[in-house]
Protein backbone atom coordinates (compact mmCIF):
# COMPACT_ATOMS: atom_id res chain seq x y z
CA UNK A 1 23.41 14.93 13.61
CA UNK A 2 22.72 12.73 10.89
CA UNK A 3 19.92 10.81 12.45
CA UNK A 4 18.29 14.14 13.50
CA UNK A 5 17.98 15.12 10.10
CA UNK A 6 16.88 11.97 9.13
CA UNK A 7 14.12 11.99 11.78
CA UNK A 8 13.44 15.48 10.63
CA UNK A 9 13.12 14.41 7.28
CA UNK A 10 10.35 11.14 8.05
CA UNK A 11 8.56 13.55 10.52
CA UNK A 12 8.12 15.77 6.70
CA UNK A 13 7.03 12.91 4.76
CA UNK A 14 4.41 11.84 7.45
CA UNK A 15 2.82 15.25 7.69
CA UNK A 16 3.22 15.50 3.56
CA UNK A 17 1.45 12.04 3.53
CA UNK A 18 -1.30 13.64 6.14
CA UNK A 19 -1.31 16.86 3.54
CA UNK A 20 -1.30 15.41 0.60
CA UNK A 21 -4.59 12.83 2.06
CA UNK A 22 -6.81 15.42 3.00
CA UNK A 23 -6.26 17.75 -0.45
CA UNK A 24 -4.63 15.93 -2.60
CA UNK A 25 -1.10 15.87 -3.61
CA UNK A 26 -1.52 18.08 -6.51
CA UNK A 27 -3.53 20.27 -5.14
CA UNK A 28 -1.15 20.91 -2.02
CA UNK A 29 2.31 22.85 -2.29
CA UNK A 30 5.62 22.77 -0.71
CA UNK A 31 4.65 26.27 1.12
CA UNK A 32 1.26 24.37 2.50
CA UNK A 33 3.84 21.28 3.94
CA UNK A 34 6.26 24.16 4.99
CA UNK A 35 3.32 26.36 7.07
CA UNK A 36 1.92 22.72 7.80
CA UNK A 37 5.33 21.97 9.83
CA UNK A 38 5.58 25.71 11.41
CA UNK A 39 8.70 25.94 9.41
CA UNK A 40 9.71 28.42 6.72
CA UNK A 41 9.60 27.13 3.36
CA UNK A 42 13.50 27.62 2.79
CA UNK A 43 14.04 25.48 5.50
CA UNK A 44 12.23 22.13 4.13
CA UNK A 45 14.57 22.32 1.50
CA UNK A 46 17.49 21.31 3.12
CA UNK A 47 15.57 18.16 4.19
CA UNK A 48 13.62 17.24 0.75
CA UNK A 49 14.39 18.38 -2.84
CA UNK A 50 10.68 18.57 -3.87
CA UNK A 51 7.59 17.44 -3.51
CA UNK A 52 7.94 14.47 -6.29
CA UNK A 53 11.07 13.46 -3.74
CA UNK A 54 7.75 12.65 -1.29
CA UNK A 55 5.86 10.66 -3.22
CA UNK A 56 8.55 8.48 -4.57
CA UNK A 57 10.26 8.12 -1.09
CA UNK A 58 6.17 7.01 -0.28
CA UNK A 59 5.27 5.07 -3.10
CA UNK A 60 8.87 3.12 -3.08
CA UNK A 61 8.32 2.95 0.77
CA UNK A 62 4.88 1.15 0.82
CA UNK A 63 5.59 -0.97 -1.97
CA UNK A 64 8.57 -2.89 -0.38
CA UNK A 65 6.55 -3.38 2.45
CA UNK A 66 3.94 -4.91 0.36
CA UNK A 67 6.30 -7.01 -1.95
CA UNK A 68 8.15 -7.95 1.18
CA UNK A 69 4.77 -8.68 3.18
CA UNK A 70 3.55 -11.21 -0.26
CA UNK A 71 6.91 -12.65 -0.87
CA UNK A 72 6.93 -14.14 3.19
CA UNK A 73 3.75 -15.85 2.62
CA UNK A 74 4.60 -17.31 -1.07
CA UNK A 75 7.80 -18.18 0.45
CA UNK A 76 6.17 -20.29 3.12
CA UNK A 77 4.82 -23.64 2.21
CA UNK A 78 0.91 -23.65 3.04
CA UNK A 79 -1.93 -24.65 1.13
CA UNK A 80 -3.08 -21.57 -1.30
CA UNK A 81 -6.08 -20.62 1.10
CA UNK A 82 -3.99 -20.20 3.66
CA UNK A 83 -1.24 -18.31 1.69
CA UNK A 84 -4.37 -15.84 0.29
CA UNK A 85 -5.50 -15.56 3.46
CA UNK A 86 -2.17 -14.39 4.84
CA UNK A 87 -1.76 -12.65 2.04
CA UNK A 88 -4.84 -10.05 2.21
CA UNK A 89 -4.34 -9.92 6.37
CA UNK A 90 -0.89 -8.67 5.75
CA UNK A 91 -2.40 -6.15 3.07
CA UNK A 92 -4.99 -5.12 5.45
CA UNK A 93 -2.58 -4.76 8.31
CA UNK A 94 0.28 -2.29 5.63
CA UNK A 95 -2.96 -0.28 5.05
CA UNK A 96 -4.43 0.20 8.57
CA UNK A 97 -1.24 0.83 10.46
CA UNK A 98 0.14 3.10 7.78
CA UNK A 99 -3.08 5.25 5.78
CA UNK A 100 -2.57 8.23 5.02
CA UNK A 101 0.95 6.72 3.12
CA UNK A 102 -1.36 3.96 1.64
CA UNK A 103 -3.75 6.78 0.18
CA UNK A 104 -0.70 8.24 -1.50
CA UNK A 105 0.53 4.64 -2.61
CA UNK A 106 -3.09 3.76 -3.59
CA UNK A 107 -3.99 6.94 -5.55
CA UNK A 108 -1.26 9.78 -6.24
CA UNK A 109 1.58 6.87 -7.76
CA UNK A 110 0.31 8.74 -11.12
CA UNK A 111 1.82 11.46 -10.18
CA UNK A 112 5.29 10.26 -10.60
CA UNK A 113 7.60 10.86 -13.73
CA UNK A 114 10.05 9.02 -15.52
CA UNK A 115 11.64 6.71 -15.24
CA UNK A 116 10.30 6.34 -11.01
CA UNK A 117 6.69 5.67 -12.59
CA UNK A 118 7.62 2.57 -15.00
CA UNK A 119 9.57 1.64 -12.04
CA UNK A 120 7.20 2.12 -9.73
CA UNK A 121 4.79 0.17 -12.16
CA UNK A 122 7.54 -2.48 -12.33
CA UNK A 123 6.57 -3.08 -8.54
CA UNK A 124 3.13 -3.05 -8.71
CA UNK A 125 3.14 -5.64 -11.30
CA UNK A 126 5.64 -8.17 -9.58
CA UNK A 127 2.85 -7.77 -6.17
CA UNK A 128 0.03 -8.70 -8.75
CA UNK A 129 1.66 -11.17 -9.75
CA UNK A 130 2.45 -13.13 -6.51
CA UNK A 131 -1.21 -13.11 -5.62
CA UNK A 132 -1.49 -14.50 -9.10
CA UNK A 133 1.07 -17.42 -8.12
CA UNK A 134 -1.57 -17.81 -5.10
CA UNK A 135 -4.52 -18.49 -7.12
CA UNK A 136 -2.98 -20.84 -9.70
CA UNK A 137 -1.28 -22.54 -6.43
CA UNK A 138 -5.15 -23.17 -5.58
CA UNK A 139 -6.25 -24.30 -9.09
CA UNK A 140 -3.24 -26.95 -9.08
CA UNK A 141 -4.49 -28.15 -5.53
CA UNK A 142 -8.06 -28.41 -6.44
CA UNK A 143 -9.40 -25.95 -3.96
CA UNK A 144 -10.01 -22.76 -5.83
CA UNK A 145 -12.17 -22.45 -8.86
CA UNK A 146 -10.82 -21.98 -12.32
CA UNK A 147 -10.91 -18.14 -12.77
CA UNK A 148 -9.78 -15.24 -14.79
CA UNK A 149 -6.13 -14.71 -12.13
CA UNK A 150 -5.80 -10.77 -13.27
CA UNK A 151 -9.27 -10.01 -12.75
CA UNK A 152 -9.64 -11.61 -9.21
CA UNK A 153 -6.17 -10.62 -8.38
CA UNK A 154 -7.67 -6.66 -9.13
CA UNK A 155 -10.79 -7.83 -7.91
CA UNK A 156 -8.99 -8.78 -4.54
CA UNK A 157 -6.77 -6.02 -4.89
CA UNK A 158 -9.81 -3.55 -4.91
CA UNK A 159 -11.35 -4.93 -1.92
CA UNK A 160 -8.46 -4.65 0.28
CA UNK A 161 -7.48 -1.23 -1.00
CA UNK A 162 -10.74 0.36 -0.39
CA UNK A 163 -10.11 -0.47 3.17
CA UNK A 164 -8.32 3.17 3.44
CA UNK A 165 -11.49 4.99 2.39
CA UNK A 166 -13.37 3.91 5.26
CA UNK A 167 -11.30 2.35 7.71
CA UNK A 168 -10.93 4.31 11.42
CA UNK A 169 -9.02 2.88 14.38
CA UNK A 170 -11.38 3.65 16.54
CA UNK A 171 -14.17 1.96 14.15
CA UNK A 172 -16.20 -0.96 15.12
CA UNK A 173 -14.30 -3.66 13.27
CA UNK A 174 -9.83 -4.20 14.11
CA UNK A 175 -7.61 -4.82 11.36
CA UNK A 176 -7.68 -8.72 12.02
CA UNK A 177 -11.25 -9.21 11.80
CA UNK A 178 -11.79 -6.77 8.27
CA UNK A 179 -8.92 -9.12 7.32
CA UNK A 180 -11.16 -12.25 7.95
CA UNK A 181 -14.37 -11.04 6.71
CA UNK A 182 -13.09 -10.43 3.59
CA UNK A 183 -10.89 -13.60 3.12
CA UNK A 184 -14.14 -15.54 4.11
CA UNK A 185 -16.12 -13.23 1.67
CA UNK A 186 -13.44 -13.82 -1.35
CA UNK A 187 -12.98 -17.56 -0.29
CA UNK A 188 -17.05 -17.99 -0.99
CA UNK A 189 -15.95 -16.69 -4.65
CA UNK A 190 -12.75 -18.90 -5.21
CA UNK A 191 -13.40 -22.17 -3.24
CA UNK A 192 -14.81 -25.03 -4.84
């Protein structure tokens, strides 16, 4: 019984995550997730408190995957261009198999309260950071350029994110080769 409400409860955060894509999180309301699922609204409360319950178990949810994702590849000795370009193929692959949860990660986090959003900011910083570790990796081997690390690390961080604006998986390009053009694009930036 236990893992049919659990399976219940991911099948509401997937068509919340759907939802709250298409009009926004605070635009959308427990009663549009509820009619959404064919379900009465009484009824999706005994599988989630409230809608804030979604976009933490969301936000929390996509940012292990990324810290885990970035912590594999720092963990694994290669030289920094390989590590970056690991890095932004395994961001490219989180966002493309999983967007309408990455739009919510990418652009509702703000709409998370205390203490979950310093939290939640806590974990965002520490994935910054490791793609920091990868460009100082690169300075110290003498491959990438000396560079301002926070503002490529956004600058990076912008390019792969933007990915879930325009990215279809039926489109012309698969996640592996967006993952490559842009890794060749940033390395033309970083490389010596």
């Amino acid at each position: 019984m236990a893992e049919i409400i659990r399976g219940r409860k991911e099948q509401i955060i997937d068509a919340a995550a759907k939802l709250f894509k298409e009009k926004g999180y605070n635009a959308s309301s427990m009663r549009d997730l509820a009619q959404t699922m064919g379900m009465e609204a009484s009824s999706l409360y005994s599988h989630i408190k409230s809608k804030e319950e979604i976009l933490e178990s969301i936000c929390f949810g996509m940012a292990d995957k990324f810290l885990t994702a970035i912590k594999e590849v720092n963990d694994i000795y290669f030289n920094a261009e390989e590590k970056l370009r690991m890095a932004i193929r395994n961001h490219v692959q989180i966002i493309t198999s999983h967007p309408d949860h990455s739009a919510m990660f990418i652009k509702e986090w703000r709409g998370l309260t205390e203490p979950k959003l310093s939290k939640f900011k806590e974990l965002r910083d520490k994935y910054e950071h490791e793609f920091r570790v990868i460009l100082e990796d690169g300075e110290n081997e003498d491959v990438f350029d000396r560079v301002d690390k926070k503002f490529a690390t956004l600058t990076i961080l912008s390019a792969v994110n933007w990915i879930n604006e325009w990215y279809h998986s039926d489109g012309a390009m698969t996640p592996d080769e967006i993952a490559k053009k842009l890794s060749d694009f940033i390395m033309g930036g970083l490389c010596k």
